[in-house]
C-alpha atoms as a PDB file:
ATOM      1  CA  UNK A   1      -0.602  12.575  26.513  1.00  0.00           C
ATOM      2  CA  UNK A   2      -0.535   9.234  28.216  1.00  0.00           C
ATOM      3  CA  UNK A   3      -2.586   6.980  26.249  1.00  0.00           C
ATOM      4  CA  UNK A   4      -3.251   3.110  27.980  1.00  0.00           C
ATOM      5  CA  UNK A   5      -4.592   0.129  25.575  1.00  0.00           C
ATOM      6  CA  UNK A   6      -7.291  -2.327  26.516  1.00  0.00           C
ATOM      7  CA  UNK A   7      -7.963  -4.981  25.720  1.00  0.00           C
ATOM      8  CA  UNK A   8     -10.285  -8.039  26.289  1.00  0.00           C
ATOM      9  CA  UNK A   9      -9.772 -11.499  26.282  1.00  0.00           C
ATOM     10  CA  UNK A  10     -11.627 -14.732  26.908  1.00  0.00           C
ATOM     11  CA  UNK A  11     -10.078 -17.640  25.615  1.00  0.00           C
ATOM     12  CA  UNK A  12      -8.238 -16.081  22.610  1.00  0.00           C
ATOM     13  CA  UNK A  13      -4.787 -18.382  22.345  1.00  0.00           C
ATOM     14  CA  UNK A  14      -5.009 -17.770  18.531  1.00  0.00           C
ATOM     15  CA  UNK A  15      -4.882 -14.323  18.869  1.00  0.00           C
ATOM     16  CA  UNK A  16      -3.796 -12.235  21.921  1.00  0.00           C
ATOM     17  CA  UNK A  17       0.261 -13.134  20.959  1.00  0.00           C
ATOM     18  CA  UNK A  18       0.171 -11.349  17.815  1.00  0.00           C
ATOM     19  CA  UNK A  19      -2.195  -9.048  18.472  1.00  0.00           C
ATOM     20  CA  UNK A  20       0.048  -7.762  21.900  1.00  0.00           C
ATOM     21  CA  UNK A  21       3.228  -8.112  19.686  1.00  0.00           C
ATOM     22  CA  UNK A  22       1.839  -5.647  17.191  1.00  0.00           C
ATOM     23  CA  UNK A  23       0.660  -3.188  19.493  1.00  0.00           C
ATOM     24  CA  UNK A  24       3.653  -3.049  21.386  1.00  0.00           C
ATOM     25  CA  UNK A  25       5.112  -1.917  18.193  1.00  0.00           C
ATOM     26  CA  UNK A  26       3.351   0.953  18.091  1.00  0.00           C
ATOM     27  CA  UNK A  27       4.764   2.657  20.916  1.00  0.00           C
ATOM     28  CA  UNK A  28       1.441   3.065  23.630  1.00  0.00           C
ATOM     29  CA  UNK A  29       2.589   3.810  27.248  1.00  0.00           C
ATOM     30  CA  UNK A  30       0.722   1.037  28.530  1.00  0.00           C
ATOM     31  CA  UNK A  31      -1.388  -2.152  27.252  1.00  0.00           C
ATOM     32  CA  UNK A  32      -3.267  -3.927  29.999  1.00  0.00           C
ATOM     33  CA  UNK A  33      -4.981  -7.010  28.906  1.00  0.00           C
ATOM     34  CA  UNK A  34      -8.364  -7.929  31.347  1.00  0.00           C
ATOM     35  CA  UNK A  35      -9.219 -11.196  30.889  1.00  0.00           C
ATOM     36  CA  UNK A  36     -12.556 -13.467  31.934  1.00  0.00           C
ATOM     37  CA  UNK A  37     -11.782 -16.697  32.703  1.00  0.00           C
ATOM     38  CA  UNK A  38      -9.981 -17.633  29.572  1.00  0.00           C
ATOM     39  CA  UNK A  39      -9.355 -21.828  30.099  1.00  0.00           C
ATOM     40  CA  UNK A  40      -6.965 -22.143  26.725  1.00  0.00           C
ATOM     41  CA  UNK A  41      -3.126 -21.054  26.396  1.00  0.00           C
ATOM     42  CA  UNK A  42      -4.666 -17.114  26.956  1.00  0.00           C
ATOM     43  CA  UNK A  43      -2.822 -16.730  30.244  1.00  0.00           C
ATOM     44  CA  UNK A  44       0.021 -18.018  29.989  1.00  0.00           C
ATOM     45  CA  UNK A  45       0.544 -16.155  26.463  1.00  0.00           C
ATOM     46  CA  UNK A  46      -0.044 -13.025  28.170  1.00  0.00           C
ATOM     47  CA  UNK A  47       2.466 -13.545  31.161  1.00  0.00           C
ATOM     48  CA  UNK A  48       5.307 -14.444  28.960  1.00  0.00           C
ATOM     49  CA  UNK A  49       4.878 -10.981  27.138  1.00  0.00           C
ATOM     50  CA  UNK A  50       4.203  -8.844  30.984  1.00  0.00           C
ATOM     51  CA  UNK A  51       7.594 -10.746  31.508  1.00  0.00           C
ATOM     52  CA  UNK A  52       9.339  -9.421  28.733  1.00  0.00           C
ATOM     53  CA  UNK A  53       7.455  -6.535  28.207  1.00  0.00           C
ATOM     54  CA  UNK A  54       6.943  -3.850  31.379  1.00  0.00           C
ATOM     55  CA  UNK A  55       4.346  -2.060  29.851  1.00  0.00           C
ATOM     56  CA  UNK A  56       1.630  -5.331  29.079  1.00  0.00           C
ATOM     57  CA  UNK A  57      -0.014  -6.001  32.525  1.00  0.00           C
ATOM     58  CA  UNK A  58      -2.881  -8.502  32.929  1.00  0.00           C
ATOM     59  CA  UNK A  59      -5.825  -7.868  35.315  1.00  0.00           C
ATOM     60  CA  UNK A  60      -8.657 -10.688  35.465  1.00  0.00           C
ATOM     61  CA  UNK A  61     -12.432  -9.511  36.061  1.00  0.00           C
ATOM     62  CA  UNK A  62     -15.920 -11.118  35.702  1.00  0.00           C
ATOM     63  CA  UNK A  63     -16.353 -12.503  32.104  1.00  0.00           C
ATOM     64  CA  UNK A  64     -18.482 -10.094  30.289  1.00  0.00           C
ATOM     65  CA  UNK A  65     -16.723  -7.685  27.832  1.00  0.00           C
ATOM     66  CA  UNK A  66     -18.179  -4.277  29.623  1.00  0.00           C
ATOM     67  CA  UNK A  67     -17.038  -5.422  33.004  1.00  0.00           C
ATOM     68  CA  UNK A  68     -13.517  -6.518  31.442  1.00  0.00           C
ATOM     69  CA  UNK A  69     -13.312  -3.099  29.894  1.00  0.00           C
ATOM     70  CA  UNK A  70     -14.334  -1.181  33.041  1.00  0.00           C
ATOM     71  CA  UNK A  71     -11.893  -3.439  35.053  1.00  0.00           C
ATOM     72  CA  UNK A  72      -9.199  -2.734  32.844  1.00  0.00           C
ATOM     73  CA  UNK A  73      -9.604   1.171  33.017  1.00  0.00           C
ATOM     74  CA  UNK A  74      -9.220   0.699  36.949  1.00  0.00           C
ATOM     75  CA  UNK A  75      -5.913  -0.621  36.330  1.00  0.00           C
ATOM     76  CA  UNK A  76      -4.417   1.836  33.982  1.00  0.00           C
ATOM     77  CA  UNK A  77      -3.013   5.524  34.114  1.00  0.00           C
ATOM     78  CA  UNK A  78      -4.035   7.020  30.715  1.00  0.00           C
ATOM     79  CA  UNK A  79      -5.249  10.278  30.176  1.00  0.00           C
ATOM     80  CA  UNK A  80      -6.622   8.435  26.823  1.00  0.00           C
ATOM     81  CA  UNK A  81      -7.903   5.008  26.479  1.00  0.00           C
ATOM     82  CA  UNK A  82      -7.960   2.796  23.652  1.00  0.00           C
ATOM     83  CA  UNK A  83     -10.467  -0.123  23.578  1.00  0.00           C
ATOM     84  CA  UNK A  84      -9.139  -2.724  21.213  1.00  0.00           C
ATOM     85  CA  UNK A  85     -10.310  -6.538  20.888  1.00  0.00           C
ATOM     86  CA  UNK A  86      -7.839  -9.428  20.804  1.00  0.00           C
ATOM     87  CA  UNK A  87      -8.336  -9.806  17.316  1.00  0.00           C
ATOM     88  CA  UNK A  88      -7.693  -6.816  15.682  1.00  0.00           C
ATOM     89  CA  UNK A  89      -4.727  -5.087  14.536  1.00  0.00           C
ATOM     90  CA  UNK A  90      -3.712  -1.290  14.735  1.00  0.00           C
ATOM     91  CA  UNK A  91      -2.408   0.998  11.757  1.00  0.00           C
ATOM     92  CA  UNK A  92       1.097   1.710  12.447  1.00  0.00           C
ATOM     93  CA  UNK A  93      -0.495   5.624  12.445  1.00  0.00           C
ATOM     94  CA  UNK A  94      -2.255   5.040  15.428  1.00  0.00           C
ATOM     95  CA  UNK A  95      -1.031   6.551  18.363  1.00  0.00           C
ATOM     96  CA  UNK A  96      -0.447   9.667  16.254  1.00  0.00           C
ATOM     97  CA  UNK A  97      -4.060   9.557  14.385  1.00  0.00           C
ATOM     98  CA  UNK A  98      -5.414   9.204  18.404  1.00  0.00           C
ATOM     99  CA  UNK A  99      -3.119  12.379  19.723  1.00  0.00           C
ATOM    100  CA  UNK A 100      -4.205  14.833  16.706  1.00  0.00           C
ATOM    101  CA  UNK A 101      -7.877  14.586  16.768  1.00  0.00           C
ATOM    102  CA  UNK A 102      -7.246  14.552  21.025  1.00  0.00           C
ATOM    103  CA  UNK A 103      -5.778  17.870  20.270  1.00  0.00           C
ATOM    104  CA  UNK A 104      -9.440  19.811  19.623  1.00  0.00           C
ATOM    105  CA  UNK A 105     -10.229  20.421  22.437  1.00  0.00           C
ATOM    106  CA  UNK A 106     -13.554  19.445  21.780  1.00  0.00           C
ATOM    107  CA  UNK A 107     -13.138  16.282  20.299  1.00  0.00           C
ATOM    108  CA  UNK A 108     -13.821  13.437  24.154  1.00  0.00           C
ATOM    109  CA  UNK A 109     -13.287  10.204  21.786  1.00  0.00           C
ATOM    110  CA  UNK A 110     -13.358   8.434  18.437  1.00  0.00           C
ATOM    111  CA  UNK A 111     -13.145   5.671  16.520  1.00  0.00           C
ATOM    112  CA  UNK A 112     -10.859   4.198  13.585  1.00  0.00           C
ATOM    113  CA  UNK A 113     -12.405   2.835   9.839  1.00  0.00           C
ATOM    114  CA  UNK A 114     -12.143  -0.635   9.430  1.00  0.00           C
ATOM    115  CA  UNK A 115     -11.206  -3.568   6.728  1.00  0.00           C
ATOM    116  CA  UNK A 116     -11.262  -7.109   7.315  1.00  0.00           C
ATOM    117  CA  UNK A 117      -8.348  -9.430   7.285  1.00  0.00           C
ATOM    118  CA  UNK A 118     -10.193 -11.667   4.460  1.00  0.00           C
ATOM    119  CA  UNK A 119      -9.522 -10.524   1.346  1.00  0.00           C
ATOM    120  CA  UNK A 120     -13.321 -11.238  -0.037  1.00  0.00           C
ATOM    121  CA  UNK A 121     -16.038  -9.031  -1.755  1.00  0.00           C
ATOM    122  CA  UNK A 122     -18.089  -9.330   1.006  1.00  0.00           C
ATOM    123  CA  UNK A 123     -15.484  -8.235   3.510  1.00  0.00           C
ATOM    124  CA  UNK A 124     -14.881  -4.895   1.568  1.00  0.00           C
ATOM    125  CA  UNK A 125     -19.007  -4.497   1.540  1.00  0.00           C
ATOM    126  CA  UNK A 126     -19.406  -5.512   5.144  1.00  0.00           C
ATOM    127  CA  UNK A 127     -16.929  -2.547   6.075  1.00  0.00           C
ATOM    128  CA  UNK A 128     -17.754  -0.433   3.377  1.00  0.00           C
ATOM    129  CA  UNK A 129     -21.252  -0.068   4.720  1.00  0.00           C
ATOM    130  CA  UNK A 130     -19.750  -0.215   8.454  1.00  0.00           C
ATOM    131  CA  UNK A 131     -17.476   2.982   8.105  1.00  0.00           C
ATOM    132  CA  UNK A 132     -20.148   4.356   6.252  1.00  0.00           C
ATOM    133  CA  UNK A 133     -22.956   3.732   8.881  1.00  0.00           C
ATOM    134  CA  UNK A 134     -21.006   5.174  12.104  1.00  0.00           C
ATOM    135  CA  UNK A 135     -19.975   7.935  10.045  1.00  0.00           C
ATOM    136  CA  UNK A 136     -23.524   8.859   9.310  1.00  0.00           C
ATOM    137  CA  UNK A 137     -24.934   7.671  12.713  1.00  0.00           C
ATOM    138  CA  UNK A 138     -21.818   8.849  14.927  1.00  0.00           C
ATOM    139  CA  UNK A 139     -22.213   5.107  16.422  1.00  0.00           C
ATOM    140  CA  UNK A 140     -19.513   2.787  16.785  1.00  0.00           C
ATOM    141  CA  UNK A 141     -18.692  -0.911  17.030  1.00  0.00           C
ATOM    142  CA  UNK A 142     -15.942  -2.420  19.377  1.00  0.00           C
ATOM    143  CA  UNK A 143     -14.364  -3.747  16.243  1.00  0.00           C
ATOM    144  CA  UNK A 144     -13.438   0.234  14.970  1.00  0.00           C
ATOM    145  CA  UNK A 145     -11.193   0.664  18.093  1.00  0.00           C
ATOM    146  CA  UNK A 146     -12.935   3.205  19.897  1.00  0.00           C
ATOM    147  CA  UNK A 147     -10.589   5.233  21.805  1.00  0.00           C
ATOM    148  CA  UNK A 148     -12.120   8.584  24.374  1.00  0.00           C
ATOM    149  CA  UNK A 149     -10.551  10.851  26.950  1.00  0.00           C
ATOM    150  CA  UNK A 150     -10.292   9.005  30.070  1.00  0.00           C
ATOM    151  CA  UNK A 151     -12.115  12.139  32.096  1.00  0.00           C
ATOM    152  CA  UNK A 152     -15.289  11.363  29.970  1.00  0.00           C
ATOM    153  CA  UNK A 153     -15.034   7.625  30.333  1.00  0.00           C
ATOM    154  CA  UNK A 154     -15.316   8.189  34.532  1.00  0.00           C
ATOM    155  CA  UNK A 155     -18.148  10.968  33.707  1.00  0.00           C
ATOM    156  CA  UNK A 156     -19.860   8.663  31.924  1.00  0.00           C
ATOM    157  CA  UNK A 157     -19.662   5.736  34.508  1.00  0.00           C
ATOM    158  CA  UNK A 158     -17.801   3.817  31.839  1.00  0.00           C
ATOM    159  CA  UNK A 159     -19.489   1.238  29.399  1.00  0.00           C
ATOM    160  CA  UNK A 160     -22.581   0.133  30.618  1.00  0.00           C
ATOM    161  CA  UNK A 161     -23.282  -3.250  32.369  1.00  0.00           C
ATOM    162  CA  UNK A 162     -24.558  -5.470  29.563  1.00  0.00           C
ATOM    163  CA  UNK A 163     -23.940  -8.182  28.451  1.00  0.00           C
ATOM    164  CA  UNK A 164     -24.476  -6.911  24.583  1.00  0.00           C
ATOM    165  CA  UNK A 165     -24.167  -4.311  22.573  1.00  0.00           C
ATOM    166  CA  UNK A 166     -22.166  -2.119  24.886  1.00  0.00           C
ATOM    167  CA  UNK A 167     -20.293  -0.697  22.445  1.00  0.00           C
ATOM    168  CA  UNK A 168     -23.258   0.906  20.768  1.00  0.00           C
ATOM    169  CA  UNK A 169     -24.945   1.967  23.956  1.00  0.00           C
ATOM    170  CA  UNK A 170     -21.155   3.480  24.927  1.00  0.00           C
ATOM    171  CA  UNK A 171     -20.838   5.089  21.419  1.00  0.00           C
ATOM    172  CA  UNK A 172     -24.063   6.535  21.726  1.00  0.00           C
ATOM    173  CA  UNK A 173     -23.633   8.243  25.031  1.00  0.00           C
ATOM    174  CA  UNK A 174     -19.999   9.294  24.059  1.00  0.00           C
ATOM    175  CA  UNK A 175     -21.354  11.164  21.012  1.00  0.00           C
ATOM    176  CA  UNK A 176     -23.402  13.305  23.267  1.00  0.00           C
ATOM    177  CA  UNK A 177     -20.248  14.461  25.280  1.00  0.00           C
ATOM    178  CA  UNK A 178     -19.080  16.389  22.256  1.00  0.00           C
ATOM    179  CA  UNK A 179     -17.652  15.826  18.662  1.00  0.00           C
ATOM    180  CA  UNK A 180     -16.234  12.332  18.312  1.00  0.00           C
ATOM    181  CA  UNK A 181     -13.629  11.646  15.647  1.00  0.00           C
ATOM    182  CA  UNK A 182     -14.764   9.209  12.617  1.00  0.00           C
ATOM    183  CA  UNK A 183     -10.495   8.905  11.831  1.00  0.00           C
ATOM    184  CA  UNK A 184     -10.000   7.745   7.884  1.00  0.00           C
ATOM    185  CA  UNK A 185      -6.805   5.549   9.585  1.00  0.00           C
ATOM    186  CA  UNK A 186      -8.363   1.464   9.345  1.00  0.00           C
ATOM    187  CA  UNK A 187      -7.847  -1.064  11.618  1.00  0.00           C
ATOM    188  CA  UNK A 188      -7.705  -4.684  10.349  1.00  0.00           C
ATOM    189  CA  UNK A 189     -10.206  -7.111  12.367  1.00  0.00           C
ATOM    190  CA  UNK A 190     -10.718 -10.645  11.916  1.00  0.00           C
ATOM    191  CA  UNK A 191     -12.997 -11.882   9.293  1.00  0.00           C
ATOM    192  CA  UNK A 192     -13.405 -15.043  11.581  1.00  0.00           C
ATOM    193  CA  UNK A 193     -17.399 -14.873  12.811  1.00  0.00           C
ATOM    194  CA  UNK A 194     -18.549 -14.299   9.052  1.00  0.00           C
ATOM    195  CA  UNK A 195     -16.879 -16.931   7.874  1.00  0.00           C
ATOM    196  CA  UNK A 196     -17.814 -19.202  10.724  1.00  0.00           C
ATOM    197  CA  UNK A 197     -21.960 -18.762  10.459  1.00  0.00           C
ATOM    198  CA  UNK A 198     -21.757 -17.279   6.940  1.00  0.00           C
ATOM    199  CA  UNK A 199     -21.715 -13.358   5.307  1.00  0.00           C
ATOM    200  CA  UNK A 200     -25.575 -12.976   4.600  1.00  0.00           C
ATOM    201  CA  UNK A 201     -26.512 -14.578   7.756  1.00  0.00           C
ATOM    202  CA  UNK A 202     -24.159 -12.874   9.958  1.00  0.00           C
ATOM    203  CA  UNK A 203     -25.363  -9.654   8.528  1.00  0.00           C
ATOM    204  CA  UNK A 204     -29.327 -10.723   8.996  1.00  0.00           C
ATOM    205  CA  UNK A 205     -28.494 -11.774  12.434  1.00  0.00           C
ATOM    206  CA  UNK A 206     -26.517  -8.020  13.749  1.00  0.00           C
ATOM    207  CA  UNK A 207     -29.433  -6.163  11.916  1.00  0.00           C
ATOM    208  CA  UNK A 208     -32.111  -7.938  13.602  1.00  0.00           C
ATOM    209  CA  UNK A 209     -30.481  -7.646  17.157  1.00  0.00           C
ATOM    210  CA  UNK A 210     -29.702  -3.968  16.893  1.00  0.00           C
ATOM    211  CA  UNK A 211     -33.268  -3.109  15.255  1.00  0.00           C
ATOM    212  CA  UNK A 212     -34.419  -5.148  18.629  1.00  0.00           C
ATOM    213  CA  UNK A 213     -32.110  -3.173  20.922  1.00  0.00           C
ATOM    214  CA  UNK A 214     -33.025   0.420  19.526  1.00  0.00           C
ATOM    215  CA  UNK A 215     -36.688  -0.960  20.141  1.00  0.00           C
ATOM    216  CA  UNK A 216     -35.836  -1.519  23.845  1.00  0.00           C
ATOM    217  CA  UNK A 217     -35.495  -5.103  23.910  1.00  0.00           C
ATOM    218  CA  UNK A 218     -33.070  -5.909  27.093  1.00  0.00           C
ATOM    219  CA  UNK A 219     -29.734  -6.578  26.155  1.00  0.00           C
ATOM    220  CA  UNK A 220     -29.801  -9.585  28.824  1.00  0.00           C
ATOM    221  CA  UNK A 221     -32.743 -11.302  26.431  1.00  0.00           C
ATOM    222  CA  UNK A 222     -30.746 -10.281  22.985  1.00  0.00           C
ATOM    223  CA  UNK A 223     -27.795 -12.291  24.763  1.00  0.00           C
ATOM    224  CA  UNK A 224     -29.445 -15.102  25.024  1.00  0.00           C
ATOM    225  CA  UNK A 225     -30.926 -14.965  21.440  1.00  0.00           C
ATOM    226  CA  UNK A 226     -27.615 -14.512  19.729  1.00  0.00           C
ATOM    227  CA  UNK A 227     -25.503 -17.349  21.853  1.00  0.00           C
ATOM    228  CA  UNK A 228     -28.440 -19.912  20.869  1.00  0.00           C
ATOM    229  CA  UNK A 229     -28.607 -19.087  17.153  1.00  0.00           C
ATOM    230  CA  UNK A 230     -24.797 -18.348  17.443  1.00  0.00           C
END
């Protein structure tokens, strides 16, 4: 199985070097990296590892992490795809974890647990009750690494045009393809947005905007809500 890592970018200098050198590591076929219009060091970061590296290409596309996502599928050859974001790290079991629950037949995707990089109570709560959640719900976040066969992905148009919450609305299509895979392997994901606004109001503000979006409210009009209080 060919499996092709994407991932997103948009001004993430601080980031995308380690995060590429890692993955690499880890032996995927392919990593392309789609980026939106990133204005720091992004760029040039990723061109010095396509030049050492054959297997990391970059591909631009309209900022907007669906449309990056989508773009980057376009420009890959996987029969699996792994969505990552710039700022998260793989477990060094993940190409296997991916291949063995790809091998039931009836599993079209998954996703992996995750732990924050900040070693604080309210990081192990925060993903406690996140691994706990999709594993209840069969909903996942972008920040658990969702990964799905790249067949379904075209059946299912890819992720939707939104500019948030397109991982849930993805997740929550996906799970209705056939059994997804909740694997026990963690990724480690920055710890940077809780600490930036705060924990409790972090958590306050994701609760309130997917209670909104389950209500209907349009993603477009969430956007703009979380960027101003953001």
């Amino acid at each position: 199985m060919m499996i092709s890592v994407i991932i997103p970018t948009l001004d993430e200098s601080s980031t995308i070097a380690r995060t590429l050198t890692r993955t690499v590591a880890l032996g995927f076929d392919e990593i392309i990296v789609s980026d939106g219009g990133s204005t720091d060091p992004t760029i040039p970061m990723i061109q010095a590892c396509c030049a050492r590296i054959p297997a990391v290409r970059l591909v631009t596309a309209p900022a907007g992490r669906a449309r990056q996502l989508n773009e980057g599928v376009k420009a890959c050859r996987g029969d699996a795809l792994l969505f990552l974001h710039a700022d998260t790290e793989l477990p060094p079991t993940a190409r296997t974890a991916i291949e063995s629950a790809l091998e039931n037949t009836r599993c079209v995707g998954g996703r992996f647990d995750v732990r924050f990089d900040h070693p604080s109570r309210w990081g192990v709560v925060i993903s406690w009750f996140m691994n706990r959640r999709s594993r209840l719900t069969g909903i996942a976040t972008g920040d658990q690494a969702i990964f799905v066969r790249r067949e379904i992905f075209e059946q299912m148009g890819g992720f939707p045009d939104i500019p948030l919450m397109e991982d849930i609305a993805f997740s929550r299509r996906l799970k209705r393809r056939g059994a997804t895979a909740a694997l026990t392997d963690r990724v480690t994901t920055s710890f940077r947005r809780w600490e930036k606004n705060g924990p409790l109001r972090t958590i306050l503000l994701m609760w309130t905007l997917r209670f909104l979006y389950w209500l209907g409210v349009n993603p477009t009009r969430l956007n703009r809500w979380y960027r101003a209080v953001r």
